[in-house]
Protein backbone atom coordinates (compact mmCIF):
# COMPACT_ATOMS: atom_id res chain seq x y z
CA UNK A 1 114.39 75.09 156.27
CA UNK A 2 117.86 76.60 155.60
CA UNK A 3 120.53 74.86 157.46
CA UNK A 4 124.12 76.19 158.55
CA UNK A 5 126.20 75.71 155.18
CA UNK A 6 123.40 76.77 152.92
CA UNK A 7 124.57 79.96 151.02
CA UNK A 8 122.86 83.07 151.66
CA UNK A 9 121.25 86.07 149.79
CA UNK A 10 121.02 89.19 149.70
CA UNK A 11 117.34 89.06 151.29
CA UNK A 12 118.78 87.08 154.12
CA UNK A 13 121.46 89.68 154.37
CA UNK A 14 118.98 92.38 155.05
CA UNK A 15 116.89 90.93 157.29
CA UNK A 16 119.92 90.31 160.05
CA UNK A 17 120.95 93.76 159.29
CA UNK A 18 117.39 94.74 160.24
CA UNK A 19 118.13 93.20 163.59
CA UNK A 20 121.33 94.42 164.09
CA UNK A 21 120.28 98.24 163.30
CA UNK A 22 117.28 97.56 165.97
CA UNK A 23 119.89 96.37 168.69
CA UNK A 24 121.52 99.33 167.84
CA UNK A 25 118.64 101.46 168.40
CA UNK A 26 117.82 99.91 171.75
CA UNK A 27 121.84 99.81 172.66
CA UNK A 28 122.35 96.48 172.56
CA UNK A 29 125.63 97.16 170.40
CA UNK A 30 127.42 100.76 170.09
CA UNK A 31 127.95 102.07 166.78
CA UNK A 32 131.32 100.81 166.48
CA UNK A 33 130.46 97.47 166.90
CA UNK A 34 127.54 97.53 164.80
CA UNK A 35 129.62 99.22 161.43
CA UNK A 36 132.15 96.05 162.65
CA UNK A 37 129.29 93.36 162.46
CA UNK A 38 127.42 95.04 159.78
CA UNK A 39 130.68 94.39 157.55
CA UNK A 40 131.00 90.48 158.08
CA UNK A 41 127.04 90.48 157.40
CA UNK A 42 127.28 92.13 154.11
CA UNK A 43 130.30 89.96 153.14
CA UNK A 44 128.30 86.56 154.61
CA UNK A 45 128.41 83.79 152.66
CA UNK A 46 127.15 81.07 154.54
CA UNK A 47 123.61 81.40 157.04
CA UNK A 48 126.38 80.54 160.07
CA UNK A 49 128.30 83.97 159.03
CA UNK A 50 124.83 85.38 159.52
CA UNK A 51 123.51 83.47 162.58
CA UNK A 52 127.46 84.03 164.12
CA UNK A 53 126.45 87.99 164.18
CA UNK A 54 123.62 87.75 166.26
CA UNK A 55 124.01 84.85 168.49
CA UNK A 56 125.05 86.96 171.28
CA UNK A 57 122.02 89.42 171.32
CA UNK A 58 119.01 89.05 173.26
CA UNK A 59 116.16 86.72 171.44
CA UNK A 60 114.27 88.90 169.61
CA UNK A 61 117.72 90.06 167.52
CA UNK A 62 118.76 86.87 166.44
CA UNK A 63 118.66 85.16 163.53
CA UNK A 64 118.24 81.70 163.13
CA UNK A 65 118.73 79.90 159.38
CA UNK A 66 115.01 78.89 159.43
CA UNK A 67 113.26 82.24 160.17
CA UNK A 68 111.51 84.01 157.36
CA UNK A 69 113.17 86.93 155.71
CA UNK A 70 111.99 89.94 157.07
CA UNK A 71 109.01 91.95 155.66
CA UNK A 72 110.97 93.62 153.20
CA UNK A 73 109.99 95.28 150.33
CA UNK A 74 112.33 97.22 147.87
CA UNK A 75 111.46 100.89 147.31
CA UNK A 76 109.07 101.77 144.92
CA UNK A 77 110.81 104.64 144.08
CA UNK A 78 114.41 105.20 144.21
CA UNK A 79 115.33 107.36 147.17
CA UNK A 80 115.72 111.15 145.74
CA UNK A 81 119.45 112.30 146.49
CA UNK A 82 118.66 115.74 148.23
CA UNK A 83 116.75 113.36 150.99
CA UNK A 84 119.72 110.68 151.88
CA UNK A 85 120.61 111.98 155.50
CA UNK A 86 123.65 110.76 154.94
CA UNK A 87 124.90 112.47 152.09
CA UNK A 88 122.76 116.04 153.72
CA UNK A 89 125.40 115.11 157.17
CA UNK A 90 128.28 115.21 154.56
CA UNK A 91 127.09 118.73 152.98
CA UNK A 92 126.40 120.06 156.14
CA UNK A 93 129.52 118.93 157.90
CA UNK A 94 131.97 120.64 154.34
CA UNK A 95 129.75 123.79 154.28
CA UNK A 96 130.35 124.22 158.57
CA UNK A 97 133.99 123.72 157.89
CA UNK A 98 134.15 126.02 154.39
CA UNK A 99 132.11 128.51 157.06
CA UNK A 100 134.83 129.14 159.95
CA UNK A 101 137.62 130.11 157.18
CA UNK A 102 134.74 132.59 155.14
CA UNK A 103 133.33 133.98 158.08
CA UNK A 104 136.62 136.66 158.10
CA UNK A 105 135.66 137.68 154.74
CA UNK A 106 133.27 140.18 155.33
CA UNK A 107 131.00 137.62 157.39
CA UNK A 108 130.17 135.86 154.41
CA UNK A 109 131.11 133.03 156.05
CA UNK A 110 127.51 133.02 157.82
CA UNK A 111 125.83 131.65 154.82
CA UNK A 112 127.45 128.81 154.49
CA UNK A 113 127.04 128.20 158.16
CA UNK A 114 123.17 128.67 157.85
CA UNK A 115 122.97 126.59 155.19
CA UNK A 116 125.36 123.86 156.98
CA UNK A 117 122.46 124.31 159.93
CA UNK A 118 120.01 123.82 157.78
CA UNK A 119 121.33 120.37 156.38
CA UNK A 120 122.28 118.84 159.76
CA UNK A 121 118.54 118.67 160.64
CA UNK A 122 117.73 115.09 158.66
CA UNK A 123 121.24 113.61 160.01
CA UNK A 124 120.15 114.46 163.57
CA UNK A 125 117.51 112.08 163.25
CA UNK A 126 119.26 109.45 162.05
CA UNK A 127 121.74 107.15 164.39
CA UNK A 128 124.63 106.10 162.02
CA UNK A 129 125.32 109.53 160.67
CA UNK A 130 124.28 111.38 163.98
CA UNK A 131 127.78 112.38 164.19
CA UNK A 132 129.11 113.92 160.99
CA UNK A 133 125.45 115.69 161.76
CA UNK A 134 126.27 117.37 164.83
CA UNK A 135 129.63 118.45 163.57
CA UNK A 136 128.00 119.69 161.24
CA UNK A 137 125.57 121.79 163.18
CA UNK A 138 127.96 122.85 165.61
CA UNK A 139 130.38 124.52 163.57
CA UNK A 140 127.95 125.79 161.50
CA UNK A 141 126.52 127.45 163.96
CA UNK A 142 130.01 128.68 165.26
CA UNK A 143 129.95 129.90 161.51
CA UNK A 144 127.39 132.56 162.13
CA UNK A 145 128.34 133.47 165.07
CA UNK A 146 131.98 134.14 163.71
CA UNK A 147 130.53 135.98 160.51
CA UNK A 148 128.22 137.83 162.35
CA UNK A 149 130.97 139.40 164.80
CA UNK A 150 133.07 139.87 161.47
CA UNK A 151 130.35 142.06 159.70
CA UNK A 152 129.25 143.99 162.62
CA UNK A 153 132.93 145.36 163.46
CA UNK A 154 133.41 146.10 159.99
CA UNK A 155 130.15 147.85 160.22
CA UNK A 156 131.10 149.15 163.75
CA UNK A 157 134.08 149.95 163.75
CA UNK A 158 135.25 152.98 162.72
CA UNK A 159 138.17 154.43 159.65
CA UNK A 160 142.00 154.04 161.07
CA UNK A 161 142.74 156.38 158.08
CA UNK A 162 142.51 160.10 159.01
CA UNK A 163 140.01 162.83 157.11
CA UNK A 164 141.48 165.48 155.80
């Protein structure tokens, strides 16, 4: 049995951030408060820095020194980069702003946009990036819109300059 001043580790670490990312999902904490408590857990020294984070959460989210570690198991394969939701959020979120600017060039701004829809999809289902997701999806759908109007009236549109 771990008591209060007993040092921690890095499995004991994940297991509280287990619970806190469930008392997330079931709004228990907002998002700011969970990035907030999920820094003084990955910093914890001590199981009372650990037990501290979750003391105020309903029973089945806290932590207590004694309680297994979670049913954790590292991955068997490291995660492949073009899968990490957060880092396809990012991507989607520069190519939606790189597509507003682009989309007055000739409408190529529109494939940048599409491809900035594209990547939002796997942040959308994820809570902590949910944001830089939707930002992403919005503008880059604002993107094709944008390039879209810019092609067709150069398509549309006709000559200023006169025939002769």
């Amino acid at each position: 049995m771990m008591r209060m001043n007993e040092r921690v580790g890095t499995a004991q670490r994940q297991t509280v951030l287990e619970l806190l990312t469930r008392a997330l999902e079931q709004g228990y904490i907002d998002l700011p408060e969970y990035e907030r408590r999920m820094i003084v857990v990955q910093s914890a020294k001590f199981a009372a820095d650990l037990a501290q984070q979750t003391a105020d959460l309903p029973q089945p989210f806290q932590w207590h020194p004694g309680q297994a570690v979670a049913h954790l198991t590292p991955p068997q394969h490291p995660p492949q980069p073009g899968r990490d939701p957060r880092l396809m959020s990012i991507i989607s979120l520069v190519l939606g702003i790189v597509a507003l600017p682009s989309s007055i060039c000739f409408g190529i701004g529109a494939l940048p946009a599409a491809a900035a829809i594209v990547l939002s999809r796997p942040g959308l289902r994820t809570q902590p990036t949910n944001r830089m997701a939707v930002a992403g999806l919005i503008l880059g759908i604002i993107g094709v819109v944008a390039g879209l109007m810019f092609f067709a009236l150069l398509v549309l549109v006709p000559d200023p300059s006169p025939s002769n």
